[in-house]
Protein backbone atom coordinates (compact mmCIF):
# COMPACT_ATOMS: atom_id res chain seq x y z
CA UNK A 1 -9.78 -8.64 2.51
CA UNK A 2 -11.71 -5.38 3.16
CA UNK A 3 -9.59 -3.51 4.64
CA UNK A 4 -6.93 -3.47 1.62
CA UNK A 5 -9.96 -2.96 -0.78
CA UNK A 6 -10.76 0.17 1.35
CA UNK A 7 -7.04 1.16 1.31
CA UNK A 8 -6.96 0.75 -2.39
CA UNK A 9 -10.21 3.29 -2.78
CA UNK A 10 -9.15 5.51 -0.96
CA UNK A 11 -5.81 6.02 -2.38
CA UNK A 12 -7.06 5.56 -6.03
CA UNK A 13 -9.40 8.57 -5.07
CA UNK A 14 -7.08 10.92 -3.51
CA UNK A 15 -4.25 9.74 -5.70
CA UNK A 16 -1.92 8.85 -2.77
CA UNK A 17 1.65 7.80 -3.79
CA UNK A 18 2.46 5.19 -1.04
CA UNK A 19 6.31 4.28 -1.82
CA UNK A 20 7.73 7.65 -1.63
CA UNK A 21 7.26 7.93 2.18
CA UNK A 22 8.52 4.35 3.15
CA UNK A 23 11.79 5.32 1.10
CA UNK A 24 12.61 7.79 2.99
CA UNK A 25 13.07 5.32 5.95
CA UNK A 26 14.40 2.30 3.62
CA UNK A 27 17.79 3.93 3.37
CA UNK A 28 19.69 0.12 3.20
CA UNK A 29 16.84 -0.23 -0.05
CA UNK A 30 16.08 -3.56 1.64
CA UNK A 31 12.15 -2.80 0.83
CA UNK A 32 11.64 -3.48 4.87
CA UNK A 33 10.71 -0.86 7.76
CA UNK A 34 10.82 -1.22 10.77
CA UNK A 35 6.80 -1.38 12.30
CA UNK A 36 6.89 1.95 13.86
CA UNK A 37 8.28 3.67 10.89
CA UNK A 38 5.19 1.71 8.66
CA UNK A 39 3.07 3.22 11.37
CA UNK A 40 4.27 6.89 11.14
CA UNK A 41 3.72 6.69 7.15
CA UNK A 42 0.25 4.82 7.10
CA UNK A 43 -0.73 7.88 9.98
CA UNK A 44 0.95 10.54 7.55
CA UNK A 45 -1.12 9.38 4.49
CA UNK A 46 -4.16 9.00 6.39
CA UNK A 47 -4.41 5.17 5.91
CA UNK A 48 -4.51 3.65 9.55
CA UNK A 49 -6.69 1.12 10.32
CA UNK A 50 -9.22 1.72 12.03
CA UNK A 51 -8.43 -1.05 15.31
CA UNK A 52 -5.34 -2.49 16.87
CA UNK A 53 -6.23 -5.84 15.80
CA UNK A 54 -6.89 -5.06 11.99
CA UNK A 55 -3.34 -3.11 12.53
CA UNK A 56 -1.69 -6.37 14.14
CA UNK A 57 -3.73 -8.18 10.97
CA UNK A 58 -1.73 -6.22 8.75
CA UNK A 59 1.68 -6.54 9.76
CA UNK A 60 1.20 -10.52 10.68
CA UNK A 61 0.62 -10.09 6.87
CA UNK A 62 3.37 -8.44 5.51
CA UNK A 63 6.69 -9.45 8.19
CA UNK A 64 8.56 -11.78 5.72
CA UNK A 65 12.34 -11.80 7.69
CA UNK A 66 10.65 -14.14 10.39
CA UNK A 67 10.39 -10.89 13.03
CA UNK A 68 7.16 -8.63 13.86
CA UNK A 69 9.11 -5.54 13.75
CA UNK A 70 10.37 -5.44 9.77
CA UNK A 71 7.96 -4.76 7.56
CA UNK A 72 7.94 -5.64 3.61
CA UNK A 73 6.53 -2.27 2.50
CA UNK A 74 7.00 -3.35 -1.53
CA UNK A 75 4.61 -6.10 -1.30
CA UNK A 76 2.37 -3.99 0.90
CA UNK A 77 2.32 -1.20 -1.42
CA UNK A 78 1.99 -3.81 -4.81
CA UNK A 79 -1.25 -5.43 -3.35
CA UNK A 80 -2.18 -1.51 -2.61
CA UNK A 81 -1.16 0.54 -6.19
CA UNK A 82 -2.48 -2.28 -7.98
CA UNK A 83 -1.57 -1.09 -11.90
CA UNK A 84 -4.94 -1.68 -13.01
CA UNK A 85 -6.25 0.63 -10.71
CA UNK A 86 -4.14 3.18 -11.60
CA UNK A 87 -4.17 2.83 -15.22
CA UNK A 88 -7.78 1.14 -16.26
CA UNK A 89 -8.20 -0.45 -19.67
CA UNK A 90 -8.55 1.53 -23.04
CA UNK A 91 -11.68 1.21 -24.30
CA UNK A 92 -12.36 3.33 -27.95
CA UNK A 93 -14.93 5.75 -28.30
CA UNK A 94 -16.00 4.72 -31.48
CA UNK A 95 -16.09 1.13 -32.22
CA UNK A 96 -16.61 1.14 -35.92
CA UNK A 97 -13.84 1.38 -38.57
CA UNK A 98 -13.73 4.20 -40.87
């Protein structure tokens, strides 16, 4: 999907923490928001897509409870701040043993 692949760049690049700003809507720690509160933190962070239909895309992706209006923000933001990303693979400098 390109659009998570773009979302992944771009915070990677501008090292954007996503999880901070859905807790502070996720008081019940349910790891669900509502879709207007996902909406005010993708908009805060910069991370909208860029149509209503890619938008509608997304949360058809990520409503797990059955409704369109509670979002899973943990899964959305563990396909996002993928750990590999963050922290790539070690690789030595020198290769040969002393």
């Amino acid at each position: 999907m390109g659009m998570l692949d773009a979302f992944r760049n771009e915070i990677t690049s501008k090292r954007i923490l996503l999880k901070p700003g859905f807790h502070d809507f996720d008081r019940a720690k349910s790891q669900h928001v509502t879709a207007n509160q996902f909406v005010r933190v993708l908009k805060t962070l910069g991370l909208m897509p860029p149509t209503p239909a890619q938008f509608a895309l997304l949360t058809r992706k990520y409503c797990d409870l059955g409704n369109t209006q509670e979002i899973n923000y943990y899964l959305f933001c563990k396909d996002i701040d993928r750990r590999e990303d963050i922290f790539p693979r070690y690789t030595a400098k020198r290769t040969t043993a002393s």
